[in-house]
C-alpha atoms as a PDB file:
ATOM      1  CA  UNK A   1       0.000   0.000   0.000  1.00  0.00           C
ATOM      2  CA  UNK A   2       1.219   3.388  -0.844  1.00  0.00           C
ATOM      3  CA  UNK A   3       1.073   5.710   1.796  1.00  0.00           C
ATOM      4  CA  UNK A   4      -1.756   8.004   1.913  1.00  0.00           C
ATOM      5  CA  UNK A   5      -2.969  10.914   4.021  1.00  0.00           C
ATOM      6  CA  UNK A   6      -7.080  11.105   5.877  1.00  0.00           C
ATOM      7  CA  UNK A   7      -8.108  14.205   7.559  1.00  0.00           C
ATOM      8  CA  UNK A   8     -10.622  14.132  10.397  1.00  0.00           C
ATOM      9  CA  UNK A   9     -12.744  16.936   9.540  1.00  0.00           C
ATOM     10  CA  UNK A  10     -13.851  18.807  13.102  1.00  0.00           C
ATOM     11  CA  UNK A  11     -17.282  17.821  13.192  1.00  0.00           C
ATOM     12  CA  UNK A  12     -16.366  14.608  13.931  1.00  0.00           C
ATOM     13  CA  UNK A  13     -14.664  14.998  17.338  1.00  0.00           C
ATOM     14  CA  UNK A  14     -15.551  13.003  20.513  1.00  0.00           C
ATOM     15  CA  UNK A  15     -13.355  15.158  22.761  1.00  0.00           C
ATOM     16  CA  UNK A  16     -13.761  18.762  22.080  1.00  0.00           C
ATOM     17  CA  UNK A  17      -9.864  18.912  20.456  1.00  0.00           C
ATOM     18  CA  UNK A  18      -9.947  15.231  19.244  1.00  0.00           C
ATOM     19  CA  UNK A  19     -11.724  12.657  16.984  1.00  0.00           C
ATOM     20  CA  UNK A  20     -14.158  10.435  17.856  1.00  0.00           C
ATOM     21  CA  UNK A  21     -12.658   7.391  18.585  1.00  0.00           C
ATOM     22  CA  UNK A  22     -14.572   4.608  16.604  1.00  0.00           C
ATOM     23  CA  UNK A  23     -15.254   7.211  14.197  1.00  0.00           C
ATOM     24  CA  UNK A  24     -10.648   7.207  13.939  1.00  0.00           C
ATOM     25  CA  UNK A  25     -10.788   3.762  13.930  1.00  0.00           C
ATOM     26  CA  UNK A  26     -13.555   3.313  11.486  1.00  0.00           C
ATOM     27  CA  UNK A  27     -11.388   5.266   9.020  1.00  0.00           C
ATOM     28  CA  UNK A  28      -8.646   3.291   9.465  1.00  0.00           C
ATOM     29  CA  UNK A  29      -9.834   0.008   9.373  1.00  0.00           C
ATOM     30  CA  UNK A  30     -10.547   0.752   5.604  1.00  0.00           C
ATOM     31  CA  UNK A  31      -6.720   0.247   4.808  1.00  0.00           C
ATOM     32  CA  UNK A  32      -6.869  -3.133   6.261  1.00  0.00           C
ATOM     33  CA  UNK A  33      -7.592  -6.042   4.472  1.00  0.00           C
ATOM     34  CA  UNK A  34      -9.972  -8.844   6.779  1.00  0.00           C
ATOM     35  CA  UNK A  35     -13.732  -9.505   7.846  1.00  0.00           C
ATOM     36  CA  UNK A  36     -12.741  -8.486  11.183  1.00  0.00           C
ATOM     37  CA  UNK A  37     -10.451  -5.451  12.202  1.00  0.00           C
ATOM     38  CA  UNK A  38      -8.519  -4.297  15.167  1.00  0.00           C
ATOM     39  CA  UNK A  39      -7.929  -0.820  16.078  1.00  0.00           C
ATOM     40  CA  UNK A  40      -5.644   0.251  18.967  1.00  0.00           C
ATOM     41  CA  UNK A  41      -5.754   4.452  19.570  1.00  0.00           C
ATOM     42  CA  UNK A  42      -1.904   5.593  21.393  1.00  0.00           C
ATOM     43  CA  UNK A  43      -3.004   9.401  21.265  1.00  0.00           C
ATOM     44  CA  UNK A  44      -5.332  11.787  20.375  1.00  0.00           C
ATOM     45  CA  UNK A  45      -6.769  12.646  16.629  1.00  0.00           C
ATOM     46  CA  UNK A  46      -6.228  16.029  16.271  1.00  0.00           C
ATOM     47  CA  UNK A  47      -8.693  17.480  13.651  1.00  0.00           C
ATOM     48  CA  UNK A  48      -8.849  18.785  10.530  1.00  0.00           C
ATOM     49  CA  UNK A  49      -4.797  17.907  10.121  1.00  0.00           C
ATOM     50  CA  UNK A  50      -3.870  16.014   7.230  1.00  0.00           C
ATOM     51  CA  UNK A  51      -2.575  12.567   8.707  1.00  0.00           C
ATOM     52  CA  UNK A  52      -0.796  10.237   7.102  1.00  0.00           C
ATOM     53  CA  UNK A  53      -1.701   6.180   6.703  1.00  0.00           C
ATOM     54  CA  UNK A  54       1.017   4.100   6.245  1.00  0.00           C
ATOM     55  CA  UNK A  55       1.750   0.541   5.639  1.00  0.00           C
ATOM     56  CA  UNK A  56       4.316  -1.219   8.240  1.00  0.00           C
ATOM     57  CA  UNK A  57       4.579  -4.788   8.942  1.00  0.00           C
ATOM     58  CA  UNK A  58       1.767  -6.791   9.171  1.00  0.00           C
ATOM     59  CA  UNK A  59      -0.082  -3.573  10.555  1.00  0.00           C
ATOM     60  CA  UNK A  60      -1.213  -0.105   9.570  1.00  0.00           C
ATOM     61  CA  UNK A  61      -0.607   3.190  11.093  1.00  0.00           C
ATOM     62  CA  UNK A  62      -1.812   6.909  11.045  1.00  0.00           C
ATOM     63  CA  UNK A  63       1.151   9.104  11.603  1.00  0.00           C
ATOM     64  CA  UNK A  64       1.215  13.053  12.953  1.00  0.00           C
ATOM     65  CA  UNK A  65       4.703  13.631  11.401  1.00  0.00           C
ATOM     66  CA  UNK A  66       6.816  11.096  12.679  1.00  0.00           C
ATOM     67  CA  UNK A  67       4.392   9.917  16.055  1.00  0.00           C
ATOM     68  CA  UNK A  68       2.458   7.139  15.455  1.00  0.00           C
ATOM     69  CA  UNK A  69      -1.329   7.950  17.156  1.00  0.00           C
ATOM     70  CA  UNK A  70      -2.999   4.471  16.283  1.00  0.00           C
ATOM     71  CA  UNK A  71      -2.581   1.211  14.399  1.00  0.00           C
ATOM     72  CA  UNK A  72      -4.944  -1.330  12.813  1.00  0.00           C
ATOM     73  CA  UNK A  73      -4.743  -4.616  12.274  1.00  0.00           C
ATOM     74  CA  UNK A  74      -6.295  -7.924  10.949  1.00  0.00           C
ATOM     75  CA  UNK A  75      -8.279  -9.779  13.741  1.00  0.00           C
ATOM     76  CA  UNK A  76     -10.503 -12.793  14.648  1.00  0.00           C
ATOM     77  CA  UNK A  77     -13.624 -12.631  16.338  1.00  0.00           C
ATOM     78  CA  UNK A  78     -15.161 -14.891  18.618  1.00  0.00           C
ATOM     79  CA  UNK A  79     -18.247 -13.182  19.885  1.00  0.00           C
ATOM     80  CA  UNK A  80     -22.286 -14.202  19.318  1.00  0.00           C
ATOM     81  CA  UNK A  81     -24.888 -11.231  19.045  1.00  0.00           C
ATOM     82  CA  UNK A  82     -27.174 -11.410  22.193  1.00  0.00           C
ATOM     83  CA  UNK A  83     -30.782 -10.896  21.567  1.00  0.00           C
ATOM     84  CA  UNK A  84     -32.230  -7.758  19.998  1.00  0.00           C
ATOM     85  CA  UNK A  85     -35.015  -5.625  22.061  1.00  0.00           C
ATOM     86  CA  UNK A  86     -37.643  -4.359  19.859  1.00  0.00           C
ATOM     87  CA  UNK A  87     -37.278  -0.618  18.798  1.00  0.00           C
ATOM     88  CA  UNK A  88     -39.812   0.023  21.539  1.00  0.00           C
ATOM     89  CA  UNK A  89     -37.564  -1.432  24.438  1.00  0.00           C
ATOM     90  CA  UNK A  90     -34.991   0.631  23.031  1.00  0.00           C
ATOM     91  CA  UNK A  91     -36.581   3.556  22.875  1.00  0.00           C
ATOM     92  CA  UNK A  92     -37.428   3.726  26.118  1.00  0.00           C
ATOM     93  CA  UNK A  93     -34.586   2.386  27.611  1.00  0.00           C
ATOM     94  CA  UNK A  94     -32.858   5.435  25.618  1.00  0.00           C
ATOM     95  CA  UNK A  95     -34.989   8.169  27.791  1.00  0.00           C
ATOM     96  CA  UNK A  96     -32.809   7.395  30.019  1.00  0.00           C
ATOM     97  CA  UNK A  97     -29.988   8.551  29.142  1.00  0.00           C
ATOM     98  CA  UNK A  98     -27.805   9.248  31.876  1.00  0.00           C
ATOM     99  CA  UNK A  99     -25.813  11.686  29.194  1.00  0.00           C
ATOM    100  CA  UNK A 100     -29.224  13.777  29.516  1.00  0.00           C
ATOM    101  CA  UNK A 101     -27.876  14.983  32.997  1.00  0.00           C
ATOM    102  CA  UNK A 102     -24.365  14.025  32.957  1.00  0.00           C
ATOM    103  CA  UNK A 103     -21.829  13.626  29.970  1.00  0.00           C
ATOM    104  CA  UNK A 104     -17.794  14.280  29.959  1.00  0.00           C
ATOM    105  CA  UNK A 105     -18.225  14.928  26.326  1.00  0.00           C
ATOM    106  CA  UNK A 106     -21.260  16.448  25.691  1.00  0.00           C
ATOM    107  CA  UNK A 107     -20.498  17.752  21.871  1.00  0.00           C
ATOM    108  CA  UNK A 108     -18.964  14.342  21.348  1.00  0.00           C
ATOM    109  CA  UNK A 109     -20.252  13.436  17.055  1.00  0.00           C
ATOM    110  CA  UNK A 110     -21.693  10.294  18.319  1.00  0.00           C
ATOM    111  CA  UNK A 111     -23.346  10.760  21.746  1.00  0.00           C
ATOM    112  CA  UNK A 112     -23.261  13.907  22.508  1.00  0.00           C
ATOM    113  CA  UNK A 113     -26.834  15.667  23.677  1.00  0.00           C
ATOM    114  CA  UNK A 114     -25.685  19.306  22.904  1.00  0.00           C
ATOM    115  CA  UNK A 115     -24.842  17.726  18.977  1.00  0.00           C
ATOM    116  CA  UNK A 116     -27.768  18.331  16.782  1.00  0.00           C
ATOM    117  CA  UNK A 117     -25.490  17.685  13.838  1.00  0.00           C
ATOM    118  CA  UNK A 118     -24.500  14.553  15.729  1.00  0.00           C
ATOM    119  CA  UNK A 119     -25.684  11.075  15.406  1.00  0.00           C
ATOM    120  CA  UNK A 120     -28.023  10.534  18.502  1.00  0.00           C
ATOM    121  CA  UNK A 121     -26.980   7.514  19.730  1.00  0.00           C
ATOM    122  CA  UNK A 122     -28.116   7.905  23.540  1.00  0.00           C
ATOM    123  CA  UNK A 123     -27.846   4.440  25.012  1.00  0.00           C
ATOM    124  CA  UNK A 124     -29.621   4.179  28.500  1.00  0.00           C
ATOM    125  CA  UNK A 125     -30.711   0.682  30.958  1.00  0.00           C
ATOM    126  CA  UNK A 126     -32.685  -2.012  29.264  1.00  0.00           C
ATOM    127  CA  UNK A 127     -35.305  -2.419  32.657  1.00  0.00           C
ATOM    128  CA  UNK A 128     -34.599  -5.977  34.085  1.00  0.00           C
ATOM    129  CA  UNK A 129     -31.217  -6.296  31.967  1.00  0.00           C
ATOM    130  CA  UNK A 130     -27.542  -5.352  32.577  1.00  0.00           C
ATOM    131  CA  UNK A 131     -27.560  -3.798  28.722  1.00  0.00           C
ATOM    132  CA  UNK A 132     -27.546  -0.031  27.293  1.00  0.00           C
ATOM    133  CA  UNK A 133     -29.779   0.364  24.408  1.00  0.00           C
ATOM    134  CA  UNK A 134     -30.631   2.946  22.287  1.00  0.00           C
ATOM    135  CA  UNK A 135     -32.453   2.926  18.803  1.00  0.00           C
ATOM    136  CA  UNK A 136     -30.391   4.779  15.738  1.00  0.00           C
ATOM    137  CA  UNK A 137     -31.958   6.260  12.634  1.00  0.00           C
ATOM    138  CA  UNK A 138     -29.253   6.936  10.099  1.00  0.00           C
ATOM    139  CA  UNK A 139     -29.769   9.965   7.944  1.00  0.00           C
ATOM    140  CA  UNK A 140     -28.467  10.511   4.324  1.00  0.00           C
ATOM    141  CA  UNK A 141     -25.555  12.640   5.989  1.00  0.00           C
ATOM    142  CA  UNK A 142     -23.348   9.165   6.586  1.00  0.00           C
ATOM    143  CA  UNK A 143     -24.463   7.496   3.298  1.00  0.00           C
ATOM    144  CA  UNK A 144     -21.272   6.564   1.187  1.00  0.00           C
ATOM    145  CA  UNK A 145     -21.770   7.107  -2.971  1.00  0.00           C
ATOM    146  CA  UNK A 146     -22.696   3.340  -2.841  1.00  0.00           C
ATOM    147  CA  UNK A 147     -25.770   4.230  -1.341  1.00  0.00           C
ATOM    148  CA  UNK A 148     -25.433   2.804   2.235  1.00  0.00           C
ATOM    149  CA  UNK A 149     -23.756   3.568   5.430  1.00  0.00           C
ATOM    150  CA  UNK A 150     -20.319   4.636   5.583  1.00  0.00           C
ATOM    151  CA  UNK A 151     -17.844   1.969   7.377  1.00  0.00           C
ATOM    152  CA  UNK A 152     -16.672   4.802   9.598  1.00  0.00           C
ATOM    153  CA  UNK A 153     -19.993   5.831  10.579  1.00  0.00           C
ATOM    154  CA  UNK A 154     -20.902   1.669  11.863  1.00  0.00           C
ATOM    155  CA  UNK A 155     -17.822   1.860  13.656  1.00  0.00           C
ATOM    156  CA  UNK A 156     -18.522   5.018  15.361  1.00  0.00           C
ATOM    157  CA  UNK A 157     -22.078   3.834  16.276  1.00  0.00           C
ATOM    158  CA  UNK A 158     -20.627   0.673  17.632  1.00  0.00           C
ATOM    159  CA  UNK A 159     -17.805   2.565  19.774  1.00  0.00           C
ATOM    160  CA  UNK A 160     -19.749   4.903  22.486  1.00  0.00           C
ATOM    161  CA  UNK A 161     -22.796   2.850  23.555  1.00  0.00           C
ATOM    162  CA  UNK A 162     -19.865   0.800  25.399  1.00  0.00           C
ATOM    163  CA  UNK A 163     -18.871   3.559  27.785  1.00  0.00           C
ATOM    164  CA  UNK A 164     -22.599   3.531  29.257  1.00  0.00           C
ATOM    165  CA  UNK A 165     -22.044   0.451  30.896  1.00  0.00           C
ATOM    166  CA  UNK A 166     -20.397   0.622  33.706  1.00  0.00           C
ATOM    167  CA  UNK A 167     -20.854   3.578  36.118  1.00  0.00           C
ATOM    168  CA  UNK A 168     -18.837   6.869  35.631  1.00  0.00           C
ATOM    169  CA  UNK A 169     -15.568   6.783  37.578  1.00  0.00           C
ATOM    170  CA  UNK A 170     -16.172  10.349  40.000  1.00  0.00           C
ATOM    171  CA  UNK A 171     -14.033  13.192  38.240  1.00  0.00           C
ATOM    172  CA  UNK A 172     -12.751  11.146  35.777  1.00  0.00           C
ATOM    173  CA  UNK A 173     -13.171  10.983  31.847  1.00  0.00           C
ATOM    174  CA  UNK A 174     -13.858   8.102  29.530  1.00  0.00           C
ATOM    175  CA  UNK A 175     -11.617   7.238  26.296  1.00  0.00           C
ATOM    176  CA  UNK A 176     -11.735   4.520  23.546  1.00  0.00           C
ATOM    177  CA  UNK A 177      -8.326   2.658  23.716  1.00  0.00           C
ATOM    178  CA  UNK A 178      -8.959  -0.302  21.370  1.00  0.00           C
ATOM    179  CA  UNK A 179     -11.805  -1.273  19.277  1.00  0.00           C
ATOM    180  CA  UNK A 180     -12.482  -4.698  17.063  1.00  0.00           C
ATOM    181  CA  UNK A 181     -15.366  -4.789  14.775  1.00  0.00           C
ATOM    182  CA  UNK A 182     -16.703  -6.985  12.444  1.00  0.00           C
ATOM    183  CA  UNK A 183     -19.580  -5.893  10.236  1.00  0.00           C
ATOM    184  CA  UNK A 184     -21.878  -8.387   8.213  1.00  0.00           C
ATOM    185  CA  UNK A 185     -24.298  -6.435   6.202  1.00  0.00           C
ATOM    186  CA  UNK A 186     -25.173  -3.121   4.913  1.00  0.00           C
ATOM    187  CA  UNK A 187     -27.322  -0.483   6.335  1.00  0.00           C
ATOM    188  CA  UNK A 188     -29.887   1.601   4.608  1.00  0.00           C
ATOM    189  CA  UNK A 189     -30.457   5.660   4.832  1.00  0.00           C
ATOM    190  CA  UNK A 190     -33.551   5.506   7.295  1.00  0.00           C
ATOM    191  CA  UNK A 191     -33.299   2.334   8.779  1.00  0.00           C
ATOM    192  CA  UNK A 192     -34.515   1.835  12.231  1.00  0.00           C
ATOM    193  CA  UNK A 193     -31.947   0.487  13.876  1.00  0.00           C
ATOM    194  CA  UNK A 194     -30.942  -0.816  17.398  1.00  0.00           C
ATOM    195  CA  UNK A 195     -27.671  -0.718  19.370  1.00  0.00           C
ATOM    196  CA  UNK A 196     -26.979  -3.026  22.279  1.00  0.00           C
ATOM    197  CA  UNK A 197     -24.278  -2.596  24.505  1.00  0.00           C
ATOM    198  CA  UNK A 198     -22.704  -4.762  27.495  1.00  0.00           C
ATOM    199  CA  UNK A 199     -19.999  -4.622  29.807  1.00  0.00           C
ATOM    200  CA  UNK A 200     -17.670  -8.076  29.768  1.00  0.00           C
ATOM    201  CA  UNK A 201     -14.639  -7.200  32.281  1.00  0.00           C
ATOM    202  CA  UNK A 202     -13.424  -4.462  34.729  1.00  0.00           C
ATOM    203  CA  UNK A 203      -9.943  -4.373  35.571  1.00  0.00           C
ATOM    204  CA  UNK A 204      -8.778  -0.938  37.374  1.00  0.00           C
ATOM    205  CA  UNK A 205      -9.054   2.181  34.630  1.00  0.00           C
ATOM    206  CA  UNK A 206      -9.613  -0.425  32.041  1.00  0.00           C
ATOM    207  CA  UNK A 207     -13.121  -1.449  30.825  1.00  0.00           C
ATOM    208  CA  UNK A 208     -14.027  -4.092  28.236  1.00  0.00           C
ATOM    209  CA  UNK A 209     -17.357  -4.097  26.634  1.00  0.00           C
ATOM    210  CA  UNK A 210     -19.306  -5.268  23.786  1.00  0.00           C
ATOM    211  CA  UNK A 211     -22.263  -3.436  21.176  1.00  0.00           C
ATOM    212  CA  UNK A 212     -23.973  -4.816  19.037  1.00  0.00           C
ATOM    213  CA  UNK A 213     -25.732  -3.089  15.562  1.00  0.00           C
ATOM    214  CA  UNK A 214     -29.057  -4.913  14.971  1.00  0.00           C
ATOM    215  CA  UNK A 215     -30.985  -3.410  11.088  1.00  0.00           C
ATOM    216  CA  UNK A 216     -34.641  -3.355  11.438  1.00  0.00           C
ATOM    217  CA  UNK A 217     -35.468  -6.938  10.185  1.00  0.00           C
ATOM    218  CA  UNK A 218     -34.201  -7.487  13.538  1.00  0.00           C
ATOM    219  CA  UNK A 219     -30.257  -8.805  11.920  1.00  0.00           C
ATOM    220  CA  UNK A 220     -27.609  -8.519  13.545  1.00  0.00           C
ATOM    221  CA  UNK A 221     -25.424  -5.661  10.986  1.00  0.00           C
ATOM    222  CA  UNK A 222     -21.893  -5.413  13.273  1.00  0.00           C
ATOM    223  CA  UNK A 223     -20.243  -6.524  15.689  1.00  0.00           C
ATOM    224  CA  UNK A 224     -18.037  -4.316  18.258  1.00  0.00           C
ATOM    225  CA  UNK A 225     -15.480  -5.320  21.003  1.00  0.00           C
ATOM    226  CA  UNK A 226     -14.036  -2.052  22.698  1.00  0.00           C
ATOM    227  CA  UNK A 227     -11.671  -1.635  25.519  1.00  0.00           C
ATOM    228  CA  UNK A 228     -12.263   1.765  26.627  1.00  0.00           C
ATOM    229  CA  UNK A 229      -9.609   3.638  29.899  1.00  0.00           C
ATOM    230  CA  UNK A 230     -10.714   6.077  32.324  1.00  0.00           C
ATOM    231  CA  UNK A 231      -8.419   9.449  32.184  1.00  0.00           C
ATOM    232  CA  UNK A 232      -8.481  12.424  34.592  1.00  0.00           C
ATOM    233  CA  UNK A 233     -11.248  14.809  33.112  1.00  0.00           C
ATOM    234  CA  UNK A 234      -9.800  17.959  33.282  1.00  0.00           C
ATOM    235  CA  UNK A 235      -6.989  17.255  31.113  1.00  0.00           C
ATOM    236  CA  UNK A 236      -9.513  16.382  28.136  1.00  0.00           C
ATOM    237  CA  UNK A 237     -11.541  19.239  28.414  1.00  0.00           C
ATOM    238  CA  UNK A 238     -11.945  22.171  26.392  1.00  0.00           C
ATOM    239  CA  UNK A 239     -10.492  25.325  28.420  1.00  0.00           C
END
């Protein structure tokens, strides 16, 4: 592969100075060759900076001048969609939100409430369940030119819903560090979709978790396996 450049356009931040971190990942992924892909995030994306993608080993990495911010690489999943909640189950366990009252991020692209340019994914407690879920409506804004959603977009969707599961560490921020994804079908402008998300393991300021992107026929579309790291807040917000 000849070495290319991506730039993260601003819009798509998740910290107020940095990209969204499946949306990163998403982007990346696209140089990598595999059904599944893994995506491990060293720094922050600075935006609207041209970045360059290069080839090296067995993996591929986006470069800020010489300092390497993430790498992708192929991967193997192991991991079974659970059960999908109707879009009714999802749309109430989405009113409650607990980024309605609370959010580190709250013009993050993907979850952010204060976004309305964003894409609304506000996960909250399935009743009677340890899950998040949230529906997701995808508007012609994240349609590629072959007429369905951009890869980038499913692996943005597929990154955040995993940081709603497991309470908010007290004045403490939460980051993606790694994200695998495997997607198996397409989705449509105006689909009503559902996103799932569970927690799997807690080990100090790491969290692994899982989300799942169910299409309205009630398919399971992607698969996501995120590991995401709890950083002191003030040093990721916007002063």
């Amino acid at each position: 592969m000849k070495d290319k450049t991506i730039v993260i356009e601003k819009r798509f931040n998740g910290p107020p100075t940095s990209g969204n971190g499946g949306y990163v990942c998403g982007l990346l992924s696209q140089f990598v060759d595999g059904p599944a892909v893994t995506v491990r995030l060293l720094l922050p994306t600075p935006l609207d900076t041209e970045l360059e993608v290069r080839k090296t080993g067995g993996a591929v990495v986006l470069l800020d001048g010489g300092v390497v911010l993430a790498e992708a690489r192929p991967a193997k999943t192991v991991l079974k969609p659970p059960a999908c909640p109707s879009i009714e189950e999802a749309e109430e366990a989405s009113r409650r939100y607990r980024g309605f009252t609370s959010h580190w991020f709250p013009c993050c692209f993907v979850c952010g409430p204060d976004r309305g340019d964003g894409l609304h994914v506000f996960p909250g407690p399935v009743k009677g369940d340890n899950r998040v879920a949230c529906p997701w409506i995808p508007d012609a804004s994240v349609i590629s030119d072959g007429g369905f959603v951009s890869t980038e977009f499913l692996w943005a969707v597929l990154d955040c819903p995993g940081s709603f599961t497991f309470p908010q560490p007290a004045g403490k921020a939460i980051v993606l560090g790694e994200l695998q994804v495997e997607i198996f079908g397409d989705v449509s402008v105006a689909e009503r979709c559902v996103l799932v998300a569970w927690q799997i393991a807690s080990r100090g300021r790491k969290h692994h978790t899982a989300t799942a992107l169910f299409g309205d026929s009630g398919a399971c579309r992607a698969l996501g396996l995120a590991t995401f790291l709890t950083v002191p807040e003030q040093g990721w917000r916007q002063t």
